[in-house]
Protein backbone atom coordinates (compact mmCIF):
# COMPACT_ATOMS: atom_id res chain seq x y z
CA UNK A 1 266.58 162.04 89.29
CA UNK A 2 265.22 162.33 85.54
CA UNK A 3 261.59 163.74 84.83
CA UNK A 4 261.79 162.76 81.71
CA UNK A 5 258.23 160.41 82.16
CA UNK A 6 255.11 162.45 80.90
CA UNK A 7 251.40 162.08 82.23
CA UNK A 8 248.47 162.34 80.15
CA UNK A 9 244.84 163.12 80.80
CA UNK A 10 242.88 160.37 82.15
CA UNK A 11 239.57 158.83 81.80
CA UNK A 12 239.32 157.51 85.48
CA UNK A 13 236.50 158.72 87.88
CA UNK A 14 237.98 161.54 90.44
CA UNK A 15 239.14 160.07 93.49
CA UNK A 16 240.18 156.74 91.89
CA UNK A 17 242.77 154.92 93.74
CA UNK A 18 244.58 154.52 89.80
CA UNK A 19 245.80 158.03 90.08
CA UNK A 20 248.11 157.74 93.17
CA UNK A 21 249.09 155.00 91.52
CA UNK A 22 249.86 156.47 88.85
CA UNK A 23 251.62 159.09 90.04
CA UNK A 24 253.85 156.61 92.05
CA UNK A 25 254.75 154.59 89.46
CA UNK A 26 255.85 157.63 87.62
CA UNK A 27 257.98 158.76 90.29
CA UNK A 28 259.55 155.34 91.34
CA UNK A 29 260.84 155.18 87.57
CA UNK A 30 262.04 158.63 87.61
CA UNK A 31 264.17 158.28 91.11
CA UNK A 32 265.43 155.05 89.72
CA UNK A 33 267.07 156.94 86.59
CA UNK A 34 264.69 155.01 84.20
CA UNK A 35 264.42 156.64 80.74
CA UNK A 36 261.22 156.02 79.36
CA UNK A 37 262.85 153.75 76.01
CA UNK A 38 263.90 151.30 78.89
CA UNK A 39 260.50 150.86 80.03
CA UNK A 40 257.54 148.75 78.64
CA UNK A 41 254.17 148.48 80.09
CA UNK A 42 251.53 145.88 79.63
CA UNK A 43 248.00 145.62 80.66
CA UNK A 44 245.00 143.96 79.40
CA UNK A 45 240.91 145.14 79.77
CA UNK A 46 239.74 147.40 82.57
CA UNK A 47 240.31 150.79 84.52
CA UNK A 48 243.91 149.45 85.36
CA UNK A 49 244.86 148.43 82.25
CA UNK A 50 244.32 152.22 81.10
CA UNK A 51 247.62 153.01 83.12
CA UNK A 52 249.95 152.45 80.03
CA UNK A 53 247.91 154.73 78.15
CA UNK A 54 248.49 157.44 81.09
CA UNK A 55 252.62 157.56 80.70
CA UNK A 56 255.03 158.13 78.54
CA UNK A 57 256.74 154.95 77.53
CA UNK A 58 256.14 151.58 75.56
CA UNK A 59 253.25 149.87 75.69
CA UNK A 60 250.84 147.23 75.10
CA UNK A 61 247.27 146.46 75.55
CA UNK A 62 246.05 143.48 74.84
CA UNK A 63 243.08 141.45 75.73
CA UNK A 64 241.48 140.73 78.90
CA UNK A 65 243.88 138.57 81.14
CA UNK A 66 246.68 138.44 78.66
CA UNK A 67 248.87 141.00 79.56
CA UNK A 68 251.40 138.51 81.51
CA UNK A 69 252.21 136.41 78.19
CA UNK A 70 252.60 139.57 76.44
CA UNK A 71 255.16 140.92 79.16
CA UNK A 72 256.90 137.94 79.18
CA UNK A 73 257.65 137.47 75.32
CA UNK A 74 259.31 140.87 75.40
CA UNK A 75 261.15 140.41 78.61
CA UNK A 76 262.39 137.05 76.90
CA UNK A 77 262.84 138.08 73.77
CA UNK A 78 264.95 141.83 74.95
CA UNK A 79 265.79 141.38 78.88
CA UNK A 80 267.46 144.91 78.74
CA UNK A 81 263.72 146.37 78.90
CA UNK A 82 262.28 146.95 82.26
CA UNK A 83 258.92 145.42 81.99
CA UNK A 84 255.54 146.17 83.62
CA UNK A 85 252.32 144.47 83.85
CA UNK A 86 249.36 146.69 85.40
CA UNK A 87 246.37 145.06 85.67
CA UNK A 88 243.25 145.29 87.61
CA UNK A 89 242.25 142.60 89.73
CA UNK A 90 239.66 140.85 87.77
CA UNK A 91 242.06 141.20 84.43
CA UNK A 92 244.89 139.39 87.27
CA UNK A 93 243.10 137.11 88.84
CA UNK A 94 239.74 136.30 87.08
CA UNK A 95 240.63 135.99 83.45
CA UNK A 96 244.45 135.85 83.82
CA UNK A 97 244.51 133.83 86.88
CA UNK A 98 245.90 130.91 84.75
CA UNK A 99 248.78 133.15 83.52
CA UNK A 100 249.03 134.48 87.03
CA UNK A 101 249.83 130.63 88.20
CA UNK A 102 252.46 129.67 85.93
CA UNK A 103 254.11 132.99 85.49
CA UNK A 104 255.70 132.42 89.02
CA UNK A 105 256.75 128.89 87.85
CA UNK A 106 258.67 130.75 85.14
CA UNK A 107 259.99 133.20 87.20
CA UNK A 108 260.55 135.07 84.53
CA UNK A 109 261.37 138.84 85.46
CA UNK A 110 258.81 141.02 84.88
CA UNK A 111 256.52 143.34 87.44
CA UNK A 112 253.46 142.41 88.03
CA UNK A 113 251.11 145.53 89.61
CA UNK A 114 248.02 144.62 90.28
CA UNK A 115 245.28 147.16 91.32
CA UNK A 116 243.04 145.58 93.50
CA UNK A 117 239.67 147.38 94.19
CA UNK A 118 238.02 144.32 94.87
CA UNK A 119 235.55 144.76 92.08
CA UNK A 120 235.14 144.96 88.18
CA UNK A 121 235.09 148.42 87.57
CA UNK A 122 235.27 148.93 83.83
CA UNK A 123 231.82 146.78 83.38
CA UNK A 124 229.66 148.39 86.31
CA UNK A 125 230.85 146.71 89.27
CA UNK A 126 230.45 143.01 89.04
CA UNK A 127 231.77 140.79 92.08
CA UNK A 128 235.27 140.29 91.16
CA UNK A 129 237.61 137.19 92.22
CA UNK A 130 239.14 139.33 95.40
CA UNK A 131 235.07 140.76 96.68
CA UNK A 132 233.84 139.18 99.94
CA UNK A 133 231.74 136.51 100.41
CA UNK A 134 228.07 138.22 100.80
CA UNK A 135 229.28 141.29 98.81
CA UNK A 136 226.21 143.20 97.02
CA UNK A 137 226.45 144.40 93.62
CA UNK A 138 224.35 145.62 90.76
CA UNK A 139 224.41 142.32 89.92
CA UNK A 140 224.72 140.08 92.48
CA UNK A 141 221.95 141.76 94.37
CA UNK A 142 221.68 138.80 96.57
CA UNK A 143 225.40 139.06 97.82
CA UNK A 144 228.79 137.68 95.98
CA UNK A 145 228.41 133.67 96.76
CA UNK A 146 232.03 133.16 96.12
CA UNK A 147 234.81 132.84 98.42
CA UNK A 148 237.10 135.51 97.86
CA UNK A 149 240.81 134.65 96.42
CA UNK A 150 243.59 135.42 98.23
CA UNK A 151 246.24 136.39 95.44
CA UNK A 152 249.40 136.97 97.80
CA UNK A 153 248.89 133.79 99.86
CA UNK A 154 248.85 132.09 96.25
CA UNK A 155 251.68 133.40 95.08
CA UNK A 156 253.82 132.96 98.05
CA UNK A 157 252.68 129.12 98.36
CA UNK A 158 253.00 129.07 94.52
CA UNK A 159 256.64 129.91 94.80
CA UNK A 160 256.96 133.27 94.04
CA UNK A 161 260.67 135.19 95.36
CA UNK A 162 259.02 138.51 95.73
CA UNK A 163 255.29 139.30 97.21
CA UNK A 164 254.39 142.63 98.59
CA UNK A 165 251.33 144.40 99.34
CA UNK A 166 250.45 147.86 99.32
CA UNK A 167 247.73 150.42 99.56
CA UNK A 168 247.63 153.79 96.91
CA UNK A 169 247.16 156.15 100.11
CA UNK A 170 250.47 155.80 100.86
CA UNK A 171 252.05 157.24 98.58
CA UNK A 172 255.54 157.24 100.12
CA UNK A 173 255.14 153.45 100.96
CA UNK A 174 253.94 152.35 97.69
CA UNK A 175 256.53 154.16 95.65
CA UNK A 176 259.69 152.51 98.68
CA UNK A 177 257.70 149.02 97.27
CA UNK A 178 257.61 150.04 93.75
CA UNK A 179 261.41 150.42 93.62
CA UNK A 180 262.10 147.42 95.71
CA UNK A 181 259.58 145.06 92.73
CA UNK A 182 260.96 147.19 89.65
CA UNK A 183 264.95 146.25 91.05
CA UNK A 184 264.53 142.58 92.09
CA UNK A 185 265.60 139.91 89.65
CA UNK A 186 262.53 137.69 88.96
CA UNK A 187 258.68 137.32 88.85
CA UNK A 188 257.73 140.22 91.34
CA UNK A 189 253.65 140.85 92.60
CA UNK A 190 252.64 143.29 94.29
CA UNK A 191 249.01 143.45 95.26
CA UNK A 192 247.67 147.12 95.25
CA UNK A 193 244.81 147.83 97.51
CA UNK A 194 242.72 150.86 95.92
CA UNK A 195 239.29 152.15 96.53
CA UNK A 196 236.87 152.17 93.46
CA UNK A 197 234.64 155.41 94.81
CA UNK A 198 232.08 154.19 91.79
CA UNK A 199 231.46 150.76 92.56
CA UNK A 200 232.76 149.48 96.25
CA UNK A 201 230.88 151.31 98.59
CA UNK A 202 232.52 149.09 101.76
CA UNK A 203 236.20 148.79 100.84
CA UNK A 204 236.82 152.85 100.88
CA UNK A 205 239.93 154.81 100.73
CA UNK A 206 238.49 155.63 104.75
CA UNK A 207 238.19 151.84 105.14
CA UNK A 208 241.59 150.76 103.72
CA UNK A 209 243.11 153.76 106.06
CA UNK A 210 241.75 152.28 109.24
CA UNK A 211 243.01 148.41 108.55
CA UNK A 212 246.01 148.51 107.10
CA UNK A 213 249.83 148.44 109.37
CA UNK A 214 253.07 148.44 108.33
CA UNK A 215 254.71 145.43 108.45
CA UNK A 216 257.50 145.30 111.41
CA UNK A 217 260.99 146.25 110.96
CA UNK A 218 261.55 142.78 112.93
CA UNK A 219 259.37 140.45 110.62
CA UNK A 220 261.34 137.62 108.43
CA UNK A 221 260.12 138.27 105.37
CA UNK A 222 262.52 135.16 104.25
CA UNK A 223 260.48 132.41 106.23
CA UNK A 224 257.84 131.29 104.27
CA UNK A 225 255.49 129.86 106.80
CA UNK A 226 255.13 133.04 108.41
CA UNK A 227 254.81 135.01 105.54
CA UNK A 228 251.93 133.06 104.59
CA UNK A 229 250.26 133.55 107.96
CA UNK A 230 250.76 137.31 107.44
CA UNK A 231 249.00 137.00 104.04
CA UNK A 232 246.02 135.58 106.21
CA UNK A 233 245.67 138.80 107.77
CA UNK A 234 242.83 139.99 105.82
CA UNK A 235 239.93 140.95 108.43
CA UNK A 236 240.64 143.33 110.99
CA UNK A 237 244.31 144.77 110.03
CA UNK A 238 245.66 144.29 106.97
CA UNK A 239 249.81 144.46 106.33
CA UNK A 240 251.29 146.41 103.52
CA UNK A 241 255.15 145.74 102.76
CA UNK A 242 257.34 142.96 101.67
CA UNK A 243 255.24 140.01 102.81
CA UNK A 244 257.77 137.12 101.36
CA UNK A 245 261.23 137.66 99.74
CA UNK A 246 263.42 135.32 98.30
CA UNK A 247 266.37 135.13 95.97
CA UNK A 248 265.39 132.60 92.98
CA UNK A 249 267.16 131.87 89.51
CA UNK A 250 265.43 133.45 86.74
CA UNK A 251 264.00 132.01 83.92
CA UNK A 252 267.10 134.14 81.64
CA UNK A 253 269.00 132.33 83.76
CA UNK A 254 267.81 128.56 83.84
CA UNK A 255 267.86 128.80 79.70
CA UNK A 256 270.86 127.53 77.97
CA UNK A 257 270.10 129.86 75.15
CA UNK A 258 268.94 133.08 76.89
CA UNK A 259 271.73 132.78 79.33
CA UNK A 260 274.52 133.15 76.96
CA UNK A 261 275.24 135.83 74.45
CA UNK A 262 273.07 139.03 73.56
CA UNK A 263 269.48 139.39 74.30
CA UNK A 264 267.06 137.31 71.18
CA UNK A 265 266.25 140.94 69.59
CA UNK A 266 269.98 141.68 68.85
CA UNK A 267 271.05 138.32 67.68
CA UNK A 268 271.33 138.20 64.09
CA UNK A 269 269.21 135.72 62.38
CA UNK A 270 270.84 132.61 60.02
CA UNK A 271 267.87 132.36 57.54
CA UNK A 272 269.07 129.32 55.67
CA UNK A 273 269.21 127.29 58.99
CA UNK A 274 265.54 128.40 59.05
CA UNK A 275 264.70 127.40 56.03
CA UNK A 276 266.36 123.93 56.35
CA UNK A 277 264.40 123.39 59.20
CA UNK A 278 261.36 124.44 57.67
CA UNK A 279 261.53 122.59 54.80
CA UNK A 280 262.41 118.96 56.78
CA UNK A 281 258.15 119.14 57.73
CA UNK A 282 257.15 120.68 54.07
């Protein structure tokens, strides 16, 4: 296993859920012989999208939901780079939920991590689009009137191959379902469920402890229907693994271009054909 991945000091409250995180994601790179050159992470606005910042490899921060068309340009445009998207879930969901949605038509293959605290936590705790119905907050003082999102049902029934959730407390868990995303070959989301010790006085690291189960050995994580019924499981007990798995054909591989040849960032360029084209609309 290399260690060749380097932490740096962090702005994130003590006891944040971002720091197990963290700390997995490091390790899952490192025991799949990842050097840090190979690795690119993207983010957008928030407390998760700080996690690039926090390791030692390439990044890019961008603005608030946009970190998905980011990843995917560089995935397209080099698909030898292992590529990363960690995102909070109001960055995912809320202002990126459009790129969230047609991502997994793409199926382009990227990692998608999303740290779901179930509130805005950069801002001062708004509702955010995974917070209960009836949730108080600083600023919805009345309770959150919205119905909460459920992001893994939505990407399972919007035809996503890979769909796991996971909680930061388990650290063992979480890094056996970072390596499972980071290897398979397409659009992979993982829904990361974290307390924010600030903000989210209900959903607590004690509270995520008590609800969530490992999935069963025996469950068919390649039958849609009941993966989506496990997705539904949101009260009481909440499962953490590989809710829905399925091998798809990548967006690399759908492209005539992209298909063939060496990735876009090696191919040499023929400037004159450029300019020819150019000049046919000048």
């Amino acid at each position: 296993m290399s260690n060749k991945f380097q932490k740096y000091e962090t702005a994130w409250c003590p006891g944040c859920g971002n720091f197990n995180i963290l700390d997995c994601l490091k390790t899952a790179l490192e025991e799949l012989g990842k050097d840090p050159y190979e690795v690119l992470m993207a983010a957008g606005i928030g407390q998760a999208a700080k996690t690039p910042q926090y390791i030692s490899a390439n990044t890019f921060c961008g603005l608030h939901g946009r970190s998905l068309p980011a990843a995917v340009a560089a995935k397209i445009a080099n698909e030898k780079l292992t590529v990363i998207v960690n995102t909070g879930d109001g960055d995912s969901y809320g202002e990126g939920g459009n790129h969230f949605l047609h991502n997994i038509r793409r199926n382009v293959d990227i990692t998608h991590f999303v740290h779901d605290n179930q509130i805005y936590g950069l801002t001062k705790g708004q509702a955010s689009p995974t917070s209960a119905e009836g949730h108080v907050t600083g600023v919805q003082t009345s309770g959150n009137m919205n119905t909460p999102m459920n992001p893994v049902l939505m990407a399972i029934a919007g035809g996503a191959g890979f769909v796991a959730r996971a909680f930061s407390g388990d650290r063992e868990h979480l890094i056996h379902i970072m390596k499972q995303a980071i290897t398979y070959k397409g659009y992979e989301m993982v829904d990361i469920l974290q307390p924010c010790i600030s903000f989210n006085k209900i959903n607590t690291f004690a509270y995520y402890k008590s609800h969530v189960y490992h999935i069963e050995e025996t469950f068919d994580s390649s039958n849609k229907l009941a993966a989506m019924e496990k997705a539904m499981e949101m009260d009481e007990r909440i499962p953490i693994g590989v809710i829905y798995h399925e091998e798809k054909e990548t967006y690399h591989q759908k492209n005539q271009v992209l298909s063939t040849g060496e990735p876009l960032v090696d191919r040499k360029t023929d400037r004159d054909t450029i300019h020819k084209f150019i000049s046919e609309f000048v």
